[in-house]
N, C-alpha and C. Protein backbone atom coordinates (compact mmCIF):
# COMPACT_ATOMS: atom_id res chain seq x y z
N UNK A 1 47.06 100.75 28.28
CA UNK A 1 46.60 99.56 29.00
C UNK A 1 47.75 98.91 29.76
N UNK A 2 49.11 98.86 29.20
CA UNK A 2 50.24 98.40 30.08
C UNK A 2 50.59 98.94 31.07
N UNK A 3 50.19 100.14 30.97
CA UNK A 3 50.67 101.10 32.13
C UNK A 3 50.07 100.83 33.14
N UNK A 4 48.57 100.53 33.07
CA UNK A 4 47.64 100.45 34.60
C UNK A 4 47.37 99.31 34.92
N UNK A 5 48.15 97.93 33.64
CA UNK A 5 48.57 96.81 34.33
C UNK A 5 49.98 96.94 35.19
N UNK A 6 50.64 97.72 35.01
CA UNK A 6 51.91 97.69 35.70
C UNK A 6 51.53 98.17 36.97
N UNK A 7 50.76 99.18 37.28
CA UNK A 7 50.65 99.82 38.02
C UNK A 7 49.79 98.87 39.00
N UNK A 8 48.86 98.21 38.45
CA UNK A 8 48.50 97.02 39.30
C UNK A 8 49.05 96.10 39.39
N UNK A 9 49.80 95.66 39.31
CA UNK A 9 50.51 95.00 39.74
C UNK A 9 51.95 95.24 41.04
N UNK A 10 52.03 96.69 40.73
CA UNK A 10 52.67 97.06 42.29
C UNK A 10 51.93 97.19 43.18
N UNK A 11 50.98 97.30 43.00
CA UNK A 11 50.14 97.47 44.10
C UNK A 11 49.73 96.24 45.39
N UNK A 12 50.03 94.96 43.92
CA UNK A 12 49.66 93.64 44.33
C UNK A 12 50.90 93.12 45.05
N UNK A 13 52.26 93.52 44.73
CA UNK A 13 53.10 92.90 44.78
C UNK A 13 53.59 92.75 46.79
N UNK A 14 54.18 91.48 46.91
CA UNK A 14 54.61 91.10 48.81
C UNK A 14 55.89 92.52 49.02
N UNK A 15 55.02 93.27 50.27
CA UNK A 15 56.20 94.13 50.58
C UNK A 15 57.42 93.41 51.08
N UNK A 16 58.40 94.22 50.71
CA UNK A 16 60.21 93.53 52.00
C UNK A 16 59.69 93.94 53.10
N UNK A 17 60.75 93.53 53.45
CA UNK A 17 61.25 92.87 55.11
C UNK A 17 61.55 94.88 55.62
N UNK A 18 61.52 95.70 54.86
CA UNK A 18 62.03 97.24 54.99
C UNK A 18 61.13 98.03 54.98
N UNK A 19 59.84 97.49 54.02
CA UNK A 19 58.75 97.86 53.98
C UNK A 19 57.46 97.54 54.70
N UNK A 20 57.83 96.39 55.40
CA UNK A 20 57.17 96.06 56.61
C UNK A 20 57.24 96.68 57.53
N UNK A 21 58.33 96.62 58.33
CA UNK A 21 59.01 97.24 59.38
C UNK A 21 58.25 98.99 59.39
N UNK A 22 58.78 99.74 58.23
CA UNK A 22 58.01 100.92 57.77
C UNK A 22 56.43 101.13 58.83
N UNK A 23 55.99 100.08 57.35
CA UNK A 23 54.50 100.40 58.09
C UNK A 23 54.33 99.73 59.30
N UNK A 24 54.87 98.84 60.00
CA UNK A 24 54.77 98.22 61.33
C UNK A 24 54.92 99.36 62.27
N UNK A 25 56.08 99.96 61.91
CA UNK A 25 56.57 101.57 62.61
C UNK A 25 55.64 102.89 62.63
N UNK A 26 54.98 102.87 61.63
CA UNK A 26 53.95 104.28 61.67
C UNK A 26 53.00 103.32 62.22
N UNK A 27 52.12 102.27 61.80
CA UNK A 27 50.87 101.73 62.66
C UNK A 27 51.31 102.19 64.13
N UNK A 28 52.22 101.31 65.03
CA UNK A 28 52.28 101.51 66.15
C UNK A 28 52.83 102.96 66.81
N UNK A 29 53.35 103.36 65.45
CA UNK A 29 53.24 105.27 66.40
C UNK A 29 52.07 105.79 66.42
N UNK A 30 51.47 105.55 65.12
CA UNK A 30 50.05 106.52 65.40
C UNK A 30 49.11 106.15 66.67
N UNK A 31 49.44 104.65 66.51
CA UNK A 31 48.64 104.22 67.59
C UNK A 31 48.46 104.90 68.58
N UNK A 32 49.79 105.22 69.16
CA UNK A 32 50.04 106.30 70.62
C UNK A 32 50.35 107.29 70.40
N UNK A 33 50.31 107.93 69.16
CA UNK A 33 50.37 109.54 69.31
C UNK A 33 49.25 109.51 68.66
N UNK A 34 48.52 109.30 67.82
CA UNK A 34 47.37 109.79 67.15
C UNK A 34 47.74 111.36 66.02
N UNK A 35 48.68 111.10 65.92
CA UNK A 35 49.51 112.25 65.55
C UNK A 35 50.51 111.31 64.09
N UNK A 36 50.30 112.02 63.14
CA UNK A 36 50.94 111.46 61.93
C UNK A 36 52.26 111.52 61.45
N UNK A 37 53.03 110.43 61.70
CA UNK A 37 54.20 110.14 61.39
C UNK A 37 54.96 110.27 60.43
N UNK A 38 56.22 111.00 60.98
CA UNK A 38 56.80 111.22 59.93
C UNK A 38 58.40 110.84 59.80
N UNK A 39 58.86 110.83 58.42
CA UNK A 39 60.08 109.81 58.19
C UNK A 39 61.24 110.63 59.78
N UNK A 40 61.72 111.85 60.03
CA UNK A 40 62.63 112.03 61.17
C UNK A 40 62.21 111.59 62.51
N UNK A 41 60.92 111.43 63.03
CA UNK A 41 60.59 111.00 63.86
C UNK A 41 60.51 109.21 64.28
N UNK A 42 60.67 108.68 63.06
CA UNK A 42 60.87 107.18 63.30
C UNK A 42 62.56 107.19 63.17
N UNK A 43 62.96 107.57 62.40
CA UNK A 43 64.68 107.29 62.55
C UNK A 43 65.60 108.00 63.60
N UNK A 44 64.32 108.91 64.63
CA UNK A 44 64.71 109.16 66.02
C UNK A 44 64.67 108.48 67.29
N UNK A 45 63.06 108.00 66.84
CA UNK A 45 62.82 107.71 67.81
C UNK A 45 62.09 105.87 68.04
N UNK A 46 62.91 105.14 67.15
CA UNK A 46 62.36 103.90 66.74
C UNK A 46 63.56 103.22 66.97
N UNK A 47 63.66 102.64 68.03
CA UNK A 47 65.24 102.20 68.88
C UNK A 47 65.46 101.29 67.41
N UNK A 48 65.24 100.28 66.90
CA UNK A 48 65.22 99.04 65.94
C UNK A 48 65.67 100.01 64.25
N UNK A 49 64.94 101.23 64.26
CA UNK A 49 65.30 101.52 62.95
C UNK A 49 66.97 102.21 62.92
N UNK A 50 67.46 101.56 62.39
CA UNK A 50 68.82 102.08 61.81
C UNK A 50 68.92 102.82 60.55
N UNK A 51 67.35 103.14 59.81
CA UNK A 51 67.65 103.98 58.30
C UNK A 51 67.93 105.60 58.62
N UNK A 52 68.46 106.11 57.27
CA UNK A 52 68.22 107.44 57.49
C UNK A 52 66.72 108.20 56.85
N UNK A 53 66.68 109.75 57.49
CA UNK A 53 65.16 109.94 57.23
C UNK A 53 65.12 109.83 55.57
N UNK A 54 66.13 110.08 55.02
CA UNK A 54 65.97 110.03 52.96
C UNK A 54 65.12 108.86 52.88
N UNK A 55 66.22 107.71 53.48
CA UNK A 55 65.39 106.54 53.02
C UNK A 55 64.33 106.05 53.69
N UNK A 56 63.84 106.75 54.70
CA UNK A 56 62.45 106.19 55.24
C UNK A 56 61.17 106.99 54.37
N UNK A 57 61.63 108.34 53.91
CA UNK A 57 60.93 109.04 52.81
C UNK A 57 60.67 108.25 51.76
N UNK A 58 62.00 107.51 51.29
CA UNK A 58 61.66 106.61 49.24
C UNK A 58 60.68 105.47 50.20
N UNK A 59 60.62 105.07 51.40
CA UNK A 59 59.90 103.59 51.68
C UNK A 59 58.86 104.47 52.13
N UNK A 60 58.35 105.13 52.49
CA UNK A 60 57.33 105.76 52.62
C UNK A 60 56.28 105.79 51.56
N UNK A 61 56.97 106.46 50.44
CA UNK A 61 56.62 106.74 49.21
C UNK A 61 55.98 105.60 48.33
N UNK A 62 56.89 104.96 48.20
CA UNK A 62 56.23 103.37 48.33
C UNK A 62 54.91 102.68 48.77
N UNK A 63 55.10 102.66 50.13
CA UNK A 63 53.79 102.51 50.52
C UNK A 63 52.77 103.46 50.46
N UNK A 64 52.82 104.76 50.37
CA UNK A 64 51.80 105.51 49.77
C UNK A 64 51.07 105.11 48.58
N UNK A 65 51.74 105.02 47.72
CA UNK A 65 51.56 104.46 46.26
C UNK A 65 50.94 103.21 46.59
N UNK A 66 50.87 102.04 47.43
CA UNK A 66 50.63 100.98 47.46
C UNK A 66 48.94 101.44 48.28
N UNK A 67 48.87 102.28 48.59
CA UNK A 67 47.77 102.57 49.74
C UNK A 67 47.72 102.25 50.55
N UNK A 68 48.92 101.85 51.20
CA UNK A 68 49.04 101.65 52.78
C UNK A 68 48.85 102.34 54.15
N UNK A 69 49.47 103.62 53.43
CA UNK A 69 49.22 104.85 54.19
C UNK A 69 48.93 106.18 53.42
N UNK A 70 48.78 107.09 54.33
CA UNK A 70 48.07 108.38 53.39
C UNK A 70 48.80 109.70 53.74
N UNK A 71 48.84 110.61 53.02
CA UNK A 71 50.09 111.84 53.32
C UNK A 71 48.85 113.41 53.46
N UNK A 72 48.57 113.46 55.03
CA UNK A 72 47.44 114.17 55.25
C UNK A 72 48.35 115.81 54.85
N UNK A 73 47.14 116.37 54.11
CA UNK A 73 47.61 117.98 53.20
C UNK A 73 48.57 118.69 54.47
N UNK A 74 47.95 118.26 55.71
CA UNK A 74 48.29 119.86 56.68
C UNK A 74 49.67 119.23 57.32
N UNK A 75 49.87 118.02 56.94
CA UNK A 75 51.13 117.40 57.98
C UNK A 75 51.97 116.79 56.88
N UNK A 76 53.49 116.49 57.23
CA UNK A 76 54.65 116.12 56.46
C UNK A 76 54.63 114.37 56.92
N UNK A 77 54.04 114.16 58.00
CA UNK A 77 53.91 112.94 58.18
C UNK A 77 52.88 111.83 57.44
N UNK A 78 53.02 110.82 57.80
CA UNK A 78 51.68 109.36 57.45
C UNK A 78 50.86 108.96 58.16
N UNK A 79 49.91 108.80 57.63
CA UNK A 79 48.84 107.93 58.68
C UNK A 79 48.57 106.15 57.99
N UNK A 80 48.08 105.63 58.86
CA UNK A 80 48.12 104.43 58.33
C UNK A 80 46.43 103.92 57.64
N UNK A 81 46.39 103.91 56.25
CA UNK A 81 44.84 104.03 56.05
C UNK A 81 44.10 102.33 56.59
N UNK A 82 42.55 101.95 55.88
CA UNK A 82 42.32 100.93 56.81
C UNK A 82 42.80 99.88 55.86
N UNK A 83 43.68 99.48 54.49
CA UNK A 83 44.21 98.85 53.58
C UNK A 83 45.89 98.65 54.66
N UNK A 84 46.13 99.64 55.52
CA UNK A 84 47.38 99.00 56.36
C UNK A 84 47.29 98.66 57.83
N UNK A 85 45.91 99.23 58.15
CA UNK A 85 45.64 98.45 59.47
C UNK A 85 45.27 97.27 59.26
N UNK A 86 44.82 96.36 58.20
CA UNK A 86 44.21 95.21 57.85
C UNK A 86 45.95 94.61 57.84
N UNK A 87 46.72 95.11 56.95
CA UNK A 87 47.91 94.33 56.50
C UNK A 87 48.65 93.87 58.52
N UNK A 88 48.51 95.13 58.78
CA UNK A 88 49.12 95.02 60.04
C UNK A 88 48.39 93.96 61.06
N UNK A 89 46.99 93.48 61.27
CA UNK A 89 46.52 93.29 62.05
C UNK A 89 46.59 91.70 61.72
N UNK A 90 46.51 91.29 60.27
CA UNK A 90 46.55 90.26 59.85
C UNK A 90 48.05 89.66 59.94
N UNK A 91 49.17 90.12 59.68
CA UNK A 91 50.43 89.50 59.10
C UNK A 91 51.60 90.13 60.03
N UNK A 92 51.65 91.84 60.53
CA UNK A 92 52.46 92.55 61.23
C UNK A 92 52.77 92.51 62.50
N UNK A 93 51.72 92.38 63.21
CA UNK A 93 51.60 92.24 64.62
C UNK A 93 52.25 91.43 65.57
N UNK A 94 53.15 91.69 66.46
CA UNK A 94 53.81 90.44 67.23
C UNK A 94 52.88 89.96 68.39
N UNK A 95 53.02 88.63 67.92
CA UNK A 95 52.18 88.24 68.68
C UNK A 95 52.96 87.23 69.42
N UNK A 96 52.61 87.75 70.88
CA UNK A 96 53.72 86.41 71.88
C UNK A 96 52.71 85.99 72.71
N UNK A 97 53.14 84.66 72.82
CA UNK A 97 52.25 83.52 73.20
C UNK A 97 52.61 83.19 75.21
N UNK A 98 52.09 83.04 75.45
CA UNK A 98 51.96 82.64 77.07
C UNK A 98 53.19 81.82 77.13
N UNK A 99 53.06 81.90 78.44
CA UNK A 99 54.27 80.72 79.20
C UNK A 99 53.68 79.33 79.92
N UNK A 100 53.96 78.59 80.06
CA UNK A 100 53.55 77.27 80.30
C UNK A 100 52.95 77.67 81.86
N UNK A 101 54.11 78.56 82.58
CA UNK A 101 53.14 78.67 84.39
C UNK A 101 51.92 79.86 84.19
N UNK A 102 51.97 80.91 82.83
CA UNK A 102 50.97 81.18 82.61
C UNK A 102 49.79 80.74 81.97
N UNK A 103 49.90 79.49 81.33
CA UNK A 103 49.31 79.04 80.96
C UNK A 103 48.43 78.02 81.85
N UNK A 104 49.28 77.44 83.08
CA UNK A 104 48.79 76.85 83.85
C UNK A 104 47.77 78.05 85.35
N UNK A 105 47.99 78.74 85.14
CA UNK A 105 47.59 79.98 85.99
C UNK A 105 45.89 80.15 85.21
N UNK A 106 45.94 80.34 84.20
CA UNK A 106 44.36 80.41 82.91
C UNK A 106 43.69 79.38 83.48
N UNK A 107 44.19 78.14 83.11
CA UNK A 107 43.55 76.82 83.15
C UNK A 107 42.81 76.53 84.84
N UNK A 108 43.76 77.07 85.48
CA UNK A 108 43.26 76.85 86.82
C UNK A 108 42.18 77.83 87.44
N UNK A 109 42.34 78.84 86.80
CA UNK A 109 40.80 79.79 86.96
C UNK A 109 40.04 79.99 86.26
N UNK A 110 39.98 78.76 85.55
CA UNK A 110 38.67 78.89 84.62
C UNK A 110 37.72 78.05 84.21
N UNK A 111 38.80 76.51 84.76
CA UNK A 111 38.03 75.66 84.99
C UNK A 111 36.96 75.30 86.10
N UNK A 112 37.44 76.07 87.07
CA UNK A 112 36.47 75.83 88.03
C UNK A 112 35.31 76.63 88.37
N UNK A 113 34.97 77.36 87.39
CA UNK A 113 33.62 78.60 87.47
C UNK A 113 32.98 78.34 85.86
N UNK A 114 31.41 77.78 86.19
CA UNK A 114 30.68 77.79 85.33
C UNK A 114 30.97 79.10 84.34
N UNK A 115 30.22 77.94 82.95
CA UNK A 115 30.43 79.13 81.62
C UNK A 115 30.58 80.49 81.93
N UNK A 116 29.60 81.30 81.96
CA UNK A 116 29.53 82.79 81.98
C UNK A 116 30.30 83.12 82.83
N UNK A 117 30.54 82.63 84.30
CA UNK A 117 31.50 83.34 85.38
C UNK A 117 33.33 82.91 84.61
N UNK A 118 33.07 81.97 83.74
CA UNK A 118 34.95 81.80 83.58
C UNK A 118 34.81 82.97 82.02
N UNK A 119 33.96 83.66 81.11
CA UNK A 119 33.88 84.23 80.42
C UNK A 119 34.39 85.53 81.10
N UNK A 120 33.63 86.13 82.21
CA UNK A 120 34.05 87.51 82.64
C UNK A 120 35.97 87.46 83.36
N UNK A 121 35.91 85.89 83.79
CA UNK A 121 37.71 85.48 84.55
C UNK A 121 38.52 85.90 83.42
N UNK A 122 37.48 85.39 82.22
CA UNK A 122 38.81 85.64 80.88
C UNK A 122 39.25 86.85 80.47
N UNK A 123 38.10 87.43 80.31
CA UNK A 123 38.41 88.85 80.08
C UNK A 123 39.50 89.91 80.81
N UNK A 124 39.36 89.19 82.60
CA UNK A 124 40.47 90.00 83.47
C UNK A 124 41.59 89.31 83.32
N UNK A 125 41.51 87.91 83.28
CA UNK A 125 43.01 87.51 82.85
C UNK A 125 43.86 87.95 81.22
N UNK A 126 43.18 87.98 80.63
CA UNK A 126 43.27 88.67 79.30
C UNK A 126 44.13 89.93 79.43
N UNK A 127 43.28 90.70 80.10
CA UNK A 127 43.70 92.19 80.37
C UNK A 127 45.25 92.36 80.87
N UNK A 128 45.24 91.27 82.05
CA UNK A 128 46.47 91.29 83.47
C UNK A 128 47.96 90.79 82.03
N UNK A 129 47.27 89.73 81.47
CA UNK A 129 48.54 89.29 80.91
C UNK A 129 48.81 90.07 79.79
N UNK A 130 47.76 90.43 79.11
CA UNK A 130 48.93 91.31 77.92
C UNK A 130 48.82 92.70 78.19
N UNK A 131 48.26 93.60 78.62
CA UNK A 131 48.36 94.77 79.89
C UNK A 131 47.91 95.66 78.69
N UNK A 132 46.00 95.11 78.20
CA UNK A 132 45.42 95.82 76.89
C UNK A 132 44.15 95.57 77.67
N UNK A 133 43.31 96.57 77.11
CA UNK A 133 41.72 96.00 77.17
C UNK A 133 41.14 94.83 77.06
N UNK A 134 40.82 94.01 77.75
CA UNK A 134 40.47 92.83 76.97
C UNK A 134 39.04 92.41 77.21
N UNK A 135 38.37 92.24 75.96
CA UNK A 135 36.89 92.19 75.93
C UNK A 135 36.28 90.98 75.41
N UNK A 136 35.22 89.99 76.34
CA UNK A 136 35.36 88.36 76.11
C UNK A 136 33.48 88.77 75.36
N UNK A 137 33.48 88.70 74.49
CA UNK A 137 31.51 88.43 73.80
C UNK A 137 31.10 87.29 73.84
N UNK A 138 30.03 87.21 74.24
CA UNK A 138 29.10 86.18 74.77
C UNK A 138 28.66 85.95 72.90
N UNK A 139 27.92 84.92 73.05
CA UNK A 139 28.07 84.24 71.87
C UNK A 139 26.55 84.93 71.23
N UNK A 140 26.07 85.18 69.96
CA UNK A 140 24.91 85.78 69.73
C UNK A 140 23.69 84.80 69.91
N UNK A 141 22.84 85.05 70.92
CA UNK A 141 21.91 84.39 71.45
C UNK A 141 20.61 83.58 70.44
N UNK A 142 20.76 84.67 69.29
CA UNK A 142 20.12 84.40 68.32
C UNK A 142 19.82 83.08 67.21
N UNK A 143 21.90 82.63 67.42
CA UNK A 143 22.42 82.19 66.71
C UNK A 143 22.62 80.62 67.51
N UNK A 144 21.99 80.45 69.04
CA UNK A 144 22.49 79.12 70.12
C UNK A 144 21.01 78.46 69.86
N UNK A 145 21.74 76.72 70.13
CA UNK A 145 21.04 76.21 70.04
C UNK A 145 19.95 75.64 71.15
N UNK A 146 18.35 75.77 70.72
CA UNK A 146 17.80 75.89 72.18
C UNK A 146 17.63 73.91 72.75
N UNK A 147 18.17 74.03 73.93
CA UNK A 147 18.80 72.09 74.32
C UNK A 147 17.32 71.75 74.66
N UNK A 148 16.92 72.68 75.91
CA UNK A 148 15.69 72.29 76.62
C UNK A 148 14.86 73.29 77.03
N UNK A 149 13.91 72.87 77.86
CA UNK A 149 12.91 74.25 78.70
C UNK A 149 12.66 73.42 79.47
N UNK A 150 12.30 74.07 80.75
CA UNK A 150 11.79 73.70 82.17
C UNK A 150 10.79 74.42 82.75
N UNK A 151 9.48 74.24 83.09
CA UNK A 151 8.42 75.23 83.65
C UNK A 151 8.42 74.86 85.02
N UNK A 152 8.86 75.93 85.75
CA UNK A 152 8.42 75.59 87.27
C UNK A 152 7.45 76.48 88.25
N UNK A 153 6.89 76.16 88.73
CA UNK A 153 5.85 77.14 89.43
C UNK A 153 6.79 77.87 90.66
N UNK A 154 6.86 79.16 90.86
CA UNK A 154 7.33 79.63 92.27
C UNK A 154 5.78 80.33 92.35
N UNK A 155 5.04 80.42 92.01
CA UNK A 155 3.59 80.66 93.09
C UNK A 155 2.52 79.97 92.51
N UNK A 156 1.49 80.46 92.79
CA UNK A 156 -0.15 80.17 92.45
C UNK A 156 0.31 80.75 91.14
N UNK A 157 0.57 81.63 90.70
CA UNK A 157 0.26 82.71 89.40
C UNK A 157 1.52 83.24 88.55
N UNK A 158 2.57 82.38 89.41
CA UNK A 158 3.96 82.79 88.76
C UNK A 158 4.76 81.71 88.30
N UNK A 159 5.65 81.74 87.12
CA UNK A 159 5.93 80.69 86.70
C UNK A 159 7.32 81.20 86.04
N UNK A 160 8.39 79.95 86.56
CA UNK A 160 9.91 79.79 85.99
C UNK A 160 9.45 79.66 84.48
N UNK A 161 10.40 79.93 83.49
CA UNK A 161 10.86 79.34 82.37
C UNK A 161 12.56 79.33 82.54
N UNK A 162 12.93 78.48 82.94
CA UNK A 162 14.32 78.01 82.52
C UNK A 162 14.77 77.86 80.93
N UNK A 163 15.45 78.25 80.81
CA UNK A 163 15.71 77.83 79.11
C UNK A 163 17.14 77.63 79.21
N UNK A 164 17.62 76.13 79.06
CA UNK A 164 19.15 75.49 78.40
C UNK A 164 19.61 75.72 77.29
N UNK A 165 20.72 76.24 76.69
CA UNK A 165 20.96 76.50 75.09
C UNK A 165 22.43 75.72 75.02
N UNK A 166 22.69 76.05 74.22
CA UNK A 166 23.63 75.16 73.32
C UNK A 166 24.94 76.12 74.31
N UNK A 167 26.11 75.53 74.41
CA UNK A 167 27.44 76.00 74.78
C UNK A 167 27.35 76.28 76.78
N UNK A 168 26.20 75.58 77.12
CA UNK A 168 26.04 75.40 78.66
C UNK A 168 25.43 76.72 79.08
N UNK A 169 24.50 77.53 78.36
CA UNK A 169 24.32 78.88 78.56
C UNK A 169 22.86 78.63 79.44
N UNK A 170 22.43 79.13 80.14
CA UNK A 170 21.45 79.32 80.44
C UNK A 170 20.83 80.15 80.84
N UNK A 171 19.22 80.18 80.44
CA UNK A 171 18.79 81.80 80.57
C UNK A 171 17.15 81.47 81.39
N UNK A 172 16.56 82.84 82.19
CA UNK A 172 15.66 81.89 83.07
C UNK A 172 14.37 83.32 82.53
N UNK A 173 13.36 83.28 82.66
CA UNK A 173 12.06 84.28 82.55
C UNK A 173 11.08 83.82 83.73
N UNK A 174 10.36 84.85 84.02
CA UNK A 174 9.56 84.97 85.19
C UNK A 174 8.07 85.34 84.02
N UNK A 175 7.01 84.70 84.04
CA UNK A 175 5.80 84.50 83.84
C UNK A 175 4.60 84.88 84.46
N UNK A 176 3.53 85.53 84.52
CA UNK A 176 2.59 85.92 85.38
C UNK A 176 1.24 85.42 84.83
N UNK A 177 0.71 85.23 85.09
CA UNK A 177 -0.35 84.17 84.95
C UNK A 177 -1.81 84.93 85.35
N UNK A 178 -3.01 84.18 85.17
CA UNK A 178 -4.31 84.96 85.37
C UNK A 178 -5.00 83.39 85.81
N UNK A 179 -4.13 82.53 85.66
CA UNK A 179 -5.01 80.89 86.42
C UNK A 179 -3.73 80.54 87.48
N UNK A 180 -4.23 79.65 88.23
CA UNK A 180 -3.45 78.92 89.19
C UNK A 180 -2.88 78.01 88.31
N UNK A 181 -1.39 77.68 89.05
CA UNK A 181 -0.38 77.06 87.99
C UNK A 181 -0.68 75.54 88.86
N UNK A 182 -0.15 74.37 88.55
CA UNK A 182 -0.40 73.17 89.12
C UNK A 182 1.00 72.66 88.63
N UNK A 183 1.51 71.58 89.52
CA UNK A 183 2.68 71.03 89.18
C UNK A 183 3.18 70.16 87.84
N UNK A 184 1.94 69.29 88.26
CA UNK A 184 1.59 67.73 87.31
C UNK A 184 1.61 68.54 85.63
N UNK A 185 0.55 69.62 85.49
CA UNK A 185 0.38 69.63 83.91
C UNK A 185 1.73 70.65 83.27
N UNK A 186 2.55 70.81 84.01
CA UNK A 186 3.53 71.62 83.55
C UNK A 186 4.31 70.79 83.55
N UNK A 187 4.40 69.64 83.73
CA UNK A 187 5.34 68.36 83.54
C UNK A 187 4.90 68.08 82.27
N UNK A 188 3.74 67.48 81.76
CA UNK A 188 3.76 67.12 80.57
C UNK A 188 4.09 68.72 79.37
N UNK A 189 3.18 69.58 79.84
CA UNK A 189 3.90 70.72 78.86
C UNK A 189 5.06 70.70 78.37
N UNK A 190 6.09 70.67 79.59
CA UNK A 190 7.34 70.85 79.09
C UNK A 190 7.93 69.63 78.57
N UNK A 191 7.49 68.34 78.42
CA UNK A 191 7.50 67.23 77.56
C UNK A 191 7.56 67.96 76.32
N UNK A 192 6.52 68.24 75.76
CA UNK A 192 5.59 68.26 75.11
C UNK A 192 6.18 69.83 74.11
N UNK A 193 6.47 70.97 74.41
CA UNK A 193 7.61 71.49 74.47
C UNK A 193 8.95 71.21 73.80
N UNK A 194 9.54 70.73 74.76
CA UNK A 194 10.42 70.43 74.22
C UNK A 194 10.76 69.17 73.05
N UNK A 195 9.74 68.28 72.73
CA UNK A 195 9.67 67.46 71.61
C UNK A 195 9.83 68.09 69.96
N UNK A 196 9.10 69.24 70.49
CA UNK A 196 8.57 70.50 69.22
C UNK A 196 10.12 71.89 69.64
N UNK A 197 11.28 71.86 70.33
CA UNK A 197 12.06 72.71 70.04
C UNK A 197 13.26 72.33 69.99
N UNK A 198 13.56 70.97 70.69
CA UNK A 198 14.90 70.50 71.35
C UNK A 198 15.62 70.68 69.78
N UNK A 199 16.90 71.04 69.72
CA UNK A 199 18.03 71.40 68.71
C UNK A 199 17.40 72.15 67.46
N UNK A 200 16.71 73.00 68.10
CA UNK A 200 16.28 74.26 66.83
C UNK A 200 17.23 75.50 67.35
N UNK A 201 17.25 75.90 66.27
CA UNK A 201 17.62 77.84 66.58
C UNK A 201 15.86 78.50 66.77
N UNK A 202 16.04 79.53 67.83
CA UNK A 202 14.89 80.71 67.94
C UNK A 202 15.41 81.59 68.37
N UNK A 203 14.88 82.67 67.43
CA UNK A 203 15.18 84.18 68.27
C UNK A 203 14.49 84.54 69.42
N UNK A 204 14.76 83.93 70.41
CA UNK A 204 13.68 83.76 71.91
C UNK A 204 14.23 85.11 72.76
N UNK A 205 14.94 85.96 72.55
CA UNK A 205 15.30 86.89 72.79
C UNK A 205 15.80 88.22 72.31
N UNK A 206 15.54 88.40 70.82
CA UNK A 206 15.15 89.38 70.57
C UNK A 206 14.17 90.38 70.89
């Protein structure tokens, strides 16, 4: 029983500052080789690492044991399992923050284009500044809150539904009809309407 408390407990224990670096070093190789890393290839080719390959082997080893990474049968190298892409994505990752004229560069193209059009701005500014994919998700429709509805007639037999939601979103449906639409009673409808939805959730688009 002491034994596989000990043993859990390395498992648990805060890696060093040596053992970071490690797995910081295979995450971002595999990343771009897709190809499994191994201790001579980081102490070649990892401008920052100054170890030799022995000791990138015992820190290797280490994190194997910890399940950080995994030692695939057909290769001498590591891969990083999803117990060190989590460590990495959460705590490893450098993350550098904008510059004040980039920051003022965002602000200025995004304030001036309604919701959805400054959502797709973000995504390309996203991309331009950190020079990655960058992908902006619209919020789950399911989950917004419905503000208002509006019925408007564009014919005898055809009819707007405007629908306002929560976060300035708005979404519109086209209606077809089998009576003539009239102005006046689609005024009180949408009273009437919206008394019975204003600040509910609906799955109105599923």
């Amino acid at each position: 029983m002491s034994i596989n408390y000990s043993f859990r407990k390395h498992n648990d224990r805060e890696l060093t500052d040596r053992e970071k670096f490690i797995l910081r070093s295979i995450v971002q190789a595999y990343i771009l080789t897709a190809s499994p890393v191994g201790s001579r290839f980081l102490s070649k080719y990892v401008e920052e690492c100054k170890l030799s390959p022995a000791t990138i082997r015992n820190v290797m080893a280490d994190l194997e044991d910890m399940e950080f990474i995994s030692h695939p049968h057909t290769s001498a190298g590591r891969v990083p399992t999803d117990k060190g892409y989590r460590l990495y994505v959460d705590s490893l990752m450098n993350i550098e923050h904008i510059s004040e004229s980039e920051q003022t560069v965002v602000d200025k193209h995004l304030i001036a284009h309604p919701y959805e059009g400054a959502l797709k701005d973000a995504s390309r500014i996203l991309g331009s500044l950190s020079h990655y994919l960058a992908i902006v998700e619209l919020p789950n429709l399911a989950d917004i809150i419905v503000r208002q509805i509006q019925l408007m007639p564009l014919s005898s037999q055809r009819l707007l539904v405007v629908v306002e939601l929560d976060s300035k979103l708005v979404r519109t449906v086209t209606l077809e009809t089998d009576i003539d639409i009239q102005s006046a009673p689609l005024d009180i409808v949408s009273t009437f309407i919206n008394s019975k939805i204003s600040g509910k959730v609906y799955d109105i688009f599923e």
